[in-house]
Protein backbone atom coordinates (compact mmCIF):
# COMPACT_ATOMS: atom_id res chain seq x y z
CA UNK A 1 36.93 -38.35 14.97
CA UNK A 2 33.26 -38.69 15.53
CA UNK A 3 33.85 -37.22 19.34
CA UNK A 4 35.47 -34.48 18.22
CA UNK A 5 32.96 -33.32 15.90
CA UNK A 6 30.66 -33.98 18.10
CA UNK A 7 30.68 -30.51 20.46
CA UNK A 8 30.31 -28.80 17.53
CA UNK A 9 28.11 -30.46 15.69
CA UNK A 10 26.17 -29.45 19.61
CA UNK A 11 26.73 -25.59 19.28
CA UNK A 12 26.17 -25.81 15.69
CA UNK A 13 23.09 -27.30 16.29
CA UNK A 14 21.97 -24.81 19.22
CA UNK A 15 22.53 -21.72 17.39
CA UNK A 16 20.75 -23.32 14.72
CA UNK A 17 17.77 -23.66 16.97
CA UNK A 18 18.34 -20.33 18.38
CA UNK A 19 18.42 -18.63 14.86
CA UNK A 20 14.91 -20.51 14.11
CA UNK A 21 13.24 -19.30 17.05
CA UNK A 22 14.64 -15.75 16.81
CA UNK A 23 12.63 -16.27 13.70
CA UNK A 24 9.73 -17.30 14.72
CA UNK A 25 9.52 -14.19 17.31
CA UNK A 26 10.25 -12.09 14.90
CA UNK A 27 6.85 -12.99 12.83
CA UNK A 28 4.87 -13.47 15.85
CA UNK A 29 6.09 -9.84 16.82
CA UNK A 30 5.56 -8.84 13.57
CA UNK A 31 1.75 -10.10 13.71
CA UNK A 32 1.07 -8.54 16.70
CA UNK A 33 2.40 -4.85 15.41
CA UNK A 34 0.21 -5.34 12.64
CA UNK A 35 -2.58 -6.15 14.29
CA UNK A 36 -2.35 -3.06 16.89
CA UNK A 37 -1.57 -0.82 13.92
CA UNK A 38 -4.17 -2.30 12.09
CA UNK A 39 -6.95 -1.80 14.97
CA UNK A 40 -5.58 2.09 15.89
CA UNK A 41 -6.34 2.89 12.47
CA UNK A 42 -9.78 1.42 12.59
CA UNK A 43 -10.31 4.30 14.51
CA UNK A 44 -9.16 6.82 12.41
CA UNK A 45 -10.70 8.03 8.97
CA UNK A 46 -8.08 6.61 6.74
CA UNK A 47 -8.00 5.24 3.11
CA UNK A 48 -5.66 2.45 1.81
CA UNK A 49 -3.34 2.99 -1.08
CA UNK A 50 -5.81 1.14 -3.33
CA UNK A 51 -9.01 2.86 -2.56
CA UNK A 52 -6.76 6.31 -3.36
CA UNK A 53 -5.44 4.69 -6.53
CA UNK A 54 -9.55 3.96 -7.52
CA UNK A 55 -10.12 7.94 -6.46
CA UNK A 56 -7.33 9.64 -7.80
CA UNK A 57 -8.13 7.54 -11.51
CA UNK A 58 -11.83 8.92 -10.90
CA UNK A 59 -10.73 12.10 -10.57
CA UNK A 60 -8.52 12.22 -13.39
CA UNK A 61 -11.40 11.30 -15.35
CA UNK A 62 -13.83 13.95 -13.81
CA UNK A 63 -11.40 16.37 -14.97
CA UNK A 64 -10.87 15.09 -18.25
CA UNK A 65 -14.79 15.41 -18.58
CA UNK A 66 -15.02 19.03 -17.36
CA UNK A 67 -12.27 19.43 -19.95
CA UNK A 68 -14.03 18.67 -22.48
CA UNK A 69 -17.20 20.35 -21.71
CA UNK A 70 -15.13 23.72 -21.18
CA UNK A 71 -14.18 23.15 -24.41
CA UNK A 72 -17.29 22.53 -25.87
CA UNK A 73 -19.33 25.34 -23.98
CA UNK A 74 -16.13 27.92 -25.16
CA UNK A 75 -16.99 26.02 -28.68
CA UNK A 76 -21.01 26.69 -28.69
CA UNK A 77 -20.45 30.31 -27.16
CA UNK A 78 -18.35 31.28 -29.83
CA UNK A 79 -20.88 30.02 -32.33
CA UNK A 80 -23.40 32.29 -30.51
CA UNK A 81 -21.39 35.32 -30.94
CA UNK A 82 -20.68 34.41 -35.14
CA UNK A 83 -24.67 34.47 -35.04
CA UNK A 84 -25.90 37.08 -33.19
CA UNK A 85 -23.49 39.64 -35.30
């Protein structure tokens, strides 16, 4: 029974071998994308996600400040008025 098995134990095992370099090619491609991608952008002015993500929280805070200045200027101006009448 051992012979019988034994052609396609063969195929078994060359697809098997196939399917692992298909693999491999597939991150070595994959690397290589990413490293052209990586250096065209290097050229370009670009941010990553994560440097947005710091700039957009900055932001949000800048406008939380001038918020809360507006408010307080609108505050002291109408305290101005109440005293110069």
């Amino acid at each position: 029974m051992t012979n019988n098995n034994q052609p396609l134990d063969d195929i078994a095992e060359k697809i098997a071998g196939g399917i692992r370099m298909i693999g491999g090619l597939k991150q070595g491609a994959e690397a290589q994308v990413r490293s052209i991608v990586e250096g065209a952008l290097s050229q370009f002015d670009v941010v990553t996600h994560e440097r947005m993500q710091v700039q957009e929280a900055m932001l949000n805070k800048a406008r939380q400040e001038l918020d809360a200045l507006n408010a307080r200027v609108a505050h002291l101006e109408a305290r101005l008025k109440n005293i110069a009448h």
